[in-house]
C-alpha atoms as a PDB file:
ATOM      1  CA  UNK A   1     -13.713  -1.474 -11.674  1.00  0.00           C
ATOM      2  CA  UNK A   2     -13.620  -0.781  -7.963  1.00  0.00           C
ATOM      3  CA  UNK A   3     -13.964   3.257  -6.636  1.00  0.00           C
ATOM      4  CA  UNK A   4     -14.352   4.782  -3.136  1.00  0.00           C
ATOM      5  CA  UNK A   5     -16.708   7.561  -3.411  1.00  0.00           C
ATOM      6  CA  UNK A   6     -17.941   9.963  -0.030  1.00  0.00           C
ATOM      7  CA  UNK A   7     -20.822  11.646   0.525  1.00  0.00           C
ATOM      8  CA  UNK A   8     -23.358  13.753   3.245  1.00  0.00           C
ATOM      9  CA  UNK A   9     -26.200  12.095   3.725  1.00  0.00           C
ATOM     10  CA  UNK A  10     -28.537   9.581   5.421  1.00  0.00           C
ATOM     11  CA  UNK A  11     -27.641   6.211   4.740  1.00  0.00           C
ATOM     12  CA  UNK A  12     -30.881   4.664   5.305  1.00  0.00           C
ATOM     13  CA  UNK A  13     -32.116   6.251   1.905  1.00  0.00           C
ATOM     14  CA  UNK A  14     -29.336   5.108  -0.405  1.00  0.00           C
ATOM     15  CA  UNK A  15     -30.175   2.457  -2.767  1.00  0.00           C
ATOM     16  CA  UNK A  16     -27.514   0.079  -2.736  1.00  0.00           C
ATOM     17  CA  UNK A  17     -26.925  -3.879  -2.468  1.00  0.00           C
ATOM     18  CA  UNK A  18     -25.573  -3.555   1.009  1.00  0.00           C
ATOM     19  CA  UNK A  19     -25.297  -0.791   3.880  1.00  0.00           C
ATOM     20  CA  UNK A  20     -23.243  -1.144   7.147  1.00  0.00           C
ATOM     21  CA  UNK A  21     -24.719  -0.468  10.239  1.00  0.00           C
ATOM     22  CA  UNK A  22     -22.496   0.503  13.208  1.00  0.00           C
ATOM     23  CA  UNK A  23     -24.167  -1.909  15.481  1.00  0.00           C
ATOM     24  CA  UNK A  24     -23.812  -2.781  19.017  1.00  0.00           C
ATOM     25  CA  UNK A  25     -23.121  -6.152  20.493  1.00  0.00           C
ATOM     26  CA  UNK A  26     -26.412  -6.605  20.964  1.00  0.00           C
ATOM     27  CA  UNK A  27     -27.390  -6.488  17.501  1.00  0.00           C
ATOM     28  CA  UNK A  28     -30.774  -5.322  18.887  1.00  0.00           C
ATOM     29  CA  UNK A  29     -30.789  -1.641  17.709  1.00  0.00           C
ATOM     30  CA  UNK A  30     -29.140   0.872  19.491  1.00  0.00           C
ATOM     31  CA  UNK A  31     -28.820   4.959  19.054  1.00  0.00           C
ATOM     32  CA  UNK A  32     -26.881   7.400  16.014  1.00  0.00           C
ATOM     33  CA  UNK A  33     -27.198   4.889  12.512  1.00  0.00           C
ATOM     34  CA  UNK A  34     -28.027   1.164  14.635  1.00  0.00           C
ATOM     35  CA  UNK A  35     -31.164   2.975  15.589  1.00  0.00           C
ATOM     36  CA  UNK A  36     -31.909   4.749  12.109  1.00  0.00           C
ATOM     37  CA  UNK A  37     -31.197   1.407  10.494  1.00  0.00           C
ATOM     38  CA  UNK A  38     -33.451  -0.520  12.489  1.00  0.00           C
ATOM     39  CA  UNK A  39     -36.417   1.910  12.530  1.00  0.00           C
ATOM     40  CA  UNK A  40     -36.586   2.167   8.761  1.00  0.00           C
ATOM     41  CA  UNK A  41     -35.647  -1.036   8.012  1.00  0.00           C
ATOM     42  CA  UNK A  42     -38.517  -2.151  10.330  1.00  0.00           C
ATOM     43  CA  UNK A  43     -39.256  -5.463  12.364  1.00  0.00           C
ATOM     44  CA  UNK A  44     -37.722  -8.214   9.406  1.00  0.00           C
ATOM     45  CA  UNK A  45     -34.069  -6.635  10.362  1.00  0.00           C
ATOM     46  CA  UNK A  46     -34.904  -7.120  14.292  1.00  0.00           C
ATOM     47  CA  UNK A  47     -36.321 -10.742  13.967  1.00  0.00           C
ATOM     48  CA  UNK A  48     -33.131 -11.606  11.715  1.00  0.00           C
ATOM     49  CA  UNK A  49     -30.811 -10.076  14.223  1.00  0.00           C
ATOM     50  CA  UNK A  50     -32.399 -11.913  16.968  1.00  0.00           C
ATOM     51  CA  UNK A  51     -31.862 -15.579  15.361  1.00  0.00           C
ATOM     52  CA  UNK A  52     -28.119 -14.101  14.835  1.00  0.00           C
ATOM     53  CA  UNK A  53     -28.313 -13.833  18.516  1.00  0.00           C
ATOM     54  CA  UNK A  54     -29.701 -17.170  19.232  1.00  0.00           C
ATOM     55  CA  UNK A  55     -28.289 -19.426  16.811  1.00  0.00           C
ATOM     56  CA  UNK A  56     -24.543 -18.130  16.265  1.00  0.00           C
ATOM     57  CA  UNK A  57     -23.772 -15.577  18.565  1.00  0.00           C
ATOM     58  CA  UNK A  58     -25.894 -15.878  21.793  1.00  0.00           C
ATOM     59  CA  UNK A  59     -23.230 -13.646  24.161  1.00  0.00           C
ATOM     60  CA  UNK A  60     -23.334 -10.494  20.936  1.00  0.00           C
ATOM     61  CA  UNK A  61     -21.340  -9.570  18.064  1.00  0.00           C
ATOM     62  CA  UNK A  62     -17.739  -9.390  19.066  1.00  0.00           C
ATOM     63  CA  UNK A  63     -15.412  -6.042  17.893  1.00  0.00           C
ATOM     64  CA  UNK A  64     -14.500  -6.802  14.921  1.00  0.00           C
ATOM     65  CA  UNK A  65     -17.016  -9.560  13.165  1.00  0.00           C
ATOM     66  CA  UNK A  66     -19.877  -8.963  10.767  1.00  0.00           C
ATOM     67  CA  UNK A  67     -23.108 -10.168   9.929  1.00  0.00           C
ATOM     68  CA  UNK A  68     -25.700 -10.065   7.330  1.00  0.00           C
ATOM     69  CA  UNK A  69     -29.634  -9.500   7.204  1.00  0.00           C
ATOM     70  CA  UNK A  70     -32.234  -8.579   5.210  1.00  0.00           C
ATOM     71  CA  UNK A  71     -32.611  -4.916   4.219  1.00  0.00           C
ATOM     72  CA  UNK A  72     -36.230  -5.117   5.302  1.00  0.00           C
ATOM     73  CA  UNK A  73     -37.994  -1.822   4.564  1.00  0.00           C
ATOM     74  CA  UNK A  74     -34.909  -0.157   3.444  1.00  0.00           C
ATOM     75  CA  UNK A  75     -33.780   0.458  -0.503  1.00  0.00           C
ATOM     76  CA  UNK A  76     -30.746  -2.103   0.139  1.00  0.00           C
ATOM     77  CA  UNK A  77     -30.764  -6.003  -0.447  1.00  0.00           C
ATOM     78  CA  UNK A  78     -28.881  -6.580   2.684  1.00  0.00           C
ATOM     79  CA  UNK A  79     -27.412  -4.660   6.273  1.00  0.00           C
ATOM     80  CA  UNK A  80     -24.322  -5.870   6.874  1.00  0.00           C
ATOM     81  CA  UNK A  81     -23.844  -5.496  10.332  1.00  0.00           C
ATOM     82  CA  UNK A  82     -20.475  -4.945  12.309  1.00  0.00           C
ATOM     83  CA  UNK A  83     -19.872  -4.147  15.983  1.00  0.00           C
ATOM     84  CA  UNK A  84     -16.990  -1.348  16.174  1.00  0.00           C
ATOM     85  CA  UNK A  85     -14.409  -1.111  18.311  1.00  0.00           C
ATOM     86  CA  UNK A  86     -15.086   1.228  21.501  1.00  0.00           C
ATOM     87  CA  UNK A  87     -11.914   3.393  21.496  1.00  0.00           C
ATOM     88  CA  UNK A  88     -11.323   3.927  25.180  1.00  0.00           C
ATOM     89  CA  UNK A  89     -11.422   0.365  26.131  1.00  0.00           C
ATOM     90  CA  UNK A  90     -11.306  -2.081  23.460  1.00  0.00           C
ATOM     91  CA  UNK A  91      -7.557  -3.848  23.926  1.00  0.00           C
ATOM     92  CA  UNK A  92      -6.745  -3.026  19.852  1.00  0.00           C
ATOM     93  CA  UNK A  93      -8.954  -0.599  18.453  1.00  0.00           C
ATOM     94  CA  UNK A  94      -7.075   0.648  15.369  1.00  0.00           C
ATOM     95  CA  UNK A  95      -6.876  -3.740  14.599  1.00  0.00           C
ATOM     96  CA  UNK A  96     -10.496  -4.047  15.414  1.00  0.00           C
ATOM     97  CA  UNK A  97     -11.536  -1.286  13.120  1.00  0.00           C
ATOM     98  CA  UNK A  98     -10.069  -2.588  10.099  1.00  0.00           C
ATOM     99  CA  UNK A  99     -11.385  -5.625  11.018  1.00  0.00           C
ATOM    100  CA  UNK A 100     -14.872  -4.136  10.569  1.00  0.00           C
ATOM    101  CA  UNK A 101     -14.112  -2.691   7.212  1.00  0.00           C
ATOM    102  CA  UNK A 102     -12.206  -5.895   6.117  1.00  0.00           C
ATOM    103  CA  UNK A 103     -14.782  -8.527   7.206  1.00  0.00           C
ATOM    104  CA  UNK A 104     -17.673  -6.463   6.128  1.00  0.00           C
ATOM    105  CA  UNK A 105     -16.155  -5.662   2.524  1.00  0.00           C
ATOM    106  CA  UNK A 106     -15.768  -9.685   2.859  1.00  0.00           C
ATOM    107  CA  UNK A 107     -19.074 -10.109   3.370  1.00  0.00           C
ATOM    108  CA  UNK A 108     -20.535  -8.075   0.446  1.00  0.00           C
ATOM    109  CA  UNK A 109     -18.104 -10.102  -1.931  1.00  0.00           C
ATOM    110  CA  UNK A 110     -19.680 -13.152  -0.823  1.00  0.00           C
ATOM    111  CA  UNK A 111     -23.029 -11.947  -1.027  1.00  0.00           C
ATOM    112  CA  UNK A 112     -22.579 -10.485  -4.636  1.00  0.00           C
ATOM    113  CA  UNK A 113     -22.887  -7.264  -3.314  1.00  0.00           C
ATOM    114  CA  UNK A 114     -21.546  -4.136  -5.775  1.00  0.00           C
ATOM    115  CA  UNK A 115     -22.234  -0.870  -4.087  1.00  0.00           C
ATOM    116  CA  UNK A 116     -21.842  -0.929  -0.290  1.00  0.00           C
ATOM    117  CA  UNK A 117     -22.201   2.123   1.909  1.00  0.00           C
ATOM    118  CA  UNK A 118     -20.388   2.688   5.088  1.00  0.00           C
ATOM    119  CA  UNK A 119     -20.924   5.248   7.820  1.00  0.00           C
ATOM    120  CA  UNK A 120     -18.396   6.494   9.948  1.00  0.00           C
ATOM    121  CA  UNK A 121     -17.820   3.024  12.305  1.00  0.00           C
ATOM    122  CA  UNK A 122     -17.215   3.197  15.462  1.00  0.00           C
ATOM    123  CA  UNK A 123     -16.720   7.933  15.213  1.00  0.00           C
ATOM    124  CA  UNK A 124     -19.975   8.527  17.096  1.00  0.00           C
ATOM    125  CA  UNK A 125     -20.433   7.339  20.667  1.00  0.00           C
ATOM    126  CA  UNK A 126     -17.643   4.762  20.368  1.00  0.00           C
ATOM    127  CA  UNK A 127     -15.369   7.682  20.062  1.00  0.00           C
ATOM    128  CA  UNK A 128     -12.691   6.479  17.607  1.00  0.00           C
ATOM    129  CA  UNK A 129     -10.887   9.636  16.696  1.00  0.00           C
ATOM    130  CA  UNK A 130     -12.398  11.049  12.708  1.00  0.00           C
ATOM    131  CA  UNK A 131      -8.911  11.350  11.237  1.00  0.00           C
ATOM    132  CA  UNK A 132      -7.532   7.893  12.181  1.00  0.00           C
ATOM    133  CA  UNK A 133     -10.784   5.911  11.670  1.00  0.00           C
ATOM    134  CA  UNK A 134     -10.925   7.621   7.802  1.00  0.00           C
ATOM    135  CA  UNK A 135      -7.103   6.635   7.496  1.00  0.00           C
ATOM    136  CA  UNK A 136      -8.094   3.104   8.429  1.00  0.00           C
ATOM    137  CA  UNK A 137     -11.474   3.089   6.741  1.00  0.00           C
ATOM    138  CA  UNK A 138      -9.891   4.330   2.860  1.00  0.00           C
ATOM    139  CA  UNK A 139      -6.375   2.278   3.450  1.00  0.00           C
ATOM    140  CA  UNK A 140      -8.716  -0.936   4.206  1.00  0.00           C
ATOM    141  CA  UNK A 141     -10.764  -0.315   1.523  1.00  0.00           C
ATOM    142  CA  UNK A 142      -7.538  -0.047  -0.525  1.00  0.00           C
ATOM    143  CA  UNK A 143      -5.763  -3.094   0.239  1.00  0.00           C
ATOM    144  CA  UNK A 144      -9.404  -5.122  -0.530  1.00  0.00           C
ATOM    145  CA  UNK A 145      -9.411  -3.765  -3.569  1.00  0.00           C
ATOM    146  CA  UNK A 146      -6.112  -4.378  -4.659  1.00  0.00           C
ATOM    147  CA  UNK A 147      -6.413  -8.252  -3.214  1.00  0.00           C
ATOM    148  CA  UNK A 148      -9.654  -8.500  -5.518  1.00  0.00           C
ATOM    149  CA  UNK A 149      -9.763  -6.519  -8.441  1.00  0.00           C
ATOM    150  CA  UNK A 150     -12.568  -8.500  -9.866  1.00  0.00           C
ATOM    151  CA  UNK A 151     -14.892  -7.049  -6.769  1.00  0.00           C
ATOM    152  CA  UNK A 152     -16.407  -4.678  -9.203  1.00  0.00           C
ATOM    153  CA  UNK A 153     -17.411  -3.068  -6.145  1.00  0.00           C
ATOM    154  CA  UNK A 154     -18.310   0.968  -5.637  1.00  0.00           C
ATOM    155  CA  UNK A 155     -17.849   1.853  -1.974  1.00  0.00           C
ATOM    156  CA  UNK A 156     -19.840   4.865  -0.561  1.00  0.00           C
ATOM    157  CA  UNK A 157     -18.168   6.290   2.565  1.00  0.00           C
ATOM    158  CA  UNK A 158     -21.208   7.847   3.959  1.00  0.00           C
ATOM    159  CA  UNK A 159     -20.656  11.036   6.156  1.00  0.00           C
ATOM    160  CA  UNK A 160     -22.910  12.435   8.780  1.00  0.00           C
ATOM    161  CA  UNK A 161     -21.680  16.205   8.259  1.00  0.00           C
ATOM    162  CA  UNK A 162     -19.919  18.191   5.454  1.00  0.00           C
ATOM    163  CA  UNK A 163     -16.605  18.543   7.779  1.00  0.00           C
ATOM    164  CA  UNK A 164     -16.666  14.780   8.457  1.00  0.00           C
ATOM    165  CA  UNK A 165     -17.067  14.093   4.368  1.00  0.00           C
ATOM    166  CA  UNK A 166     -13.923  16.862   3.840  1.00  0.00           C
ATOM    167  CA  UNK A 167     -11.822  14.196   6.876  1.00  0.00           C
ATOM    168  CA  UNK A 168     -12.767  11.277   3.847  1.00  0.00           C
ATOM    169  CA  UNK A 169     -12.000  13.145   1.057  1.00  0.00           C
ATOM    170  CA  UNK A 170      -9.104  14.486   2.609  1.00  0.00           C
ATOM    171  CA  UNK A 171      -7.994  10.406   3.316  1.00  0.00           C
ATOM    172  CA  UNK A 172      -9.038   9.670  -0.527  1.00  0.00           C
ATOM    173  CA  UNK A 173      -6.272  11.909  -2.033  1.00  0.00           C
END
């Protein structure tokens, strides 16, 4: 049975089969979770983002697209990361960030993945707006869900404050 669940918390300690990490481009490690990510998951998640870069996508992760590493160091299988829209300037940003969700819930089916966590993609520096990016996020989540019921998949909607969790919750009603 699939479930959305929310909580407060660091992402980088949850055991799951797959996180998301709110990369940049660059898939090279970044600031907010992209940096957390890459410093616990140490060096294995680096040297598998840089082949990403050389092999598939040598001018960075477009808006939108998703890929996957090893969890290196971390208490996950696999990162599954996903370069968010930047609200101010990307073209489509409400389309891009349900591409995120979308591809990267794609991703975890492939990959036999059953509990995924997501941060908040795209709600830190990027600036999507909390409210809208939750409506997206949950209503994504949603329409996966219904398209593949056999999924089996828990999703973890991972919140960087207590008000930001109450924004998901408040989505999840």
């Amino acid at each position: 049975m699939n479930a959305i669940k929310t909580l407060t918390g660091d992402i980088t300690h949850l055991v799951m089969d797959a996180i998301v990490n709110a990369a940049n481009a660059s898939l090279l490690g970044g600031g907010g979770v992209d940096g957390a990510i890459h410093r616990a998951g140490g060096p294995a998640i680096l040297e598998a983002c840089r082949k990403i870069r050389q092999e598939v996508y040598p001018n960075g992760l477009p808006s939108g697209e998703a890929v996957v590493t090893t969890g290196g160091n971390l208490p996950t299988r696999m990162v599954i990361h996903t370069a968010g829209p930047i609200y101010h300037s990307d073209p489509d940003p409400a389309g891009n960030l349900q591409k995120c969700y979308r591809r990267c819930l794609e991703l975890a089916h492939q990959h036999g993945a059953r509990r995924i966590a997501f941060p908040g993609i795209s709600t830190g520096v990027y600036g999507f707006p909390k409210e809208e990016a939750a409506r997206i996020a949950v209503a994504t989540i949603r329409e996966f869900f219904t398209q593949f019921p056999e999924a089996g998949m828990t999703v973890t909607l991972v919140a960087f404050s207590a008000a930001d969790e109450q924004i998901l919750q408040h989505h999840l009603r």
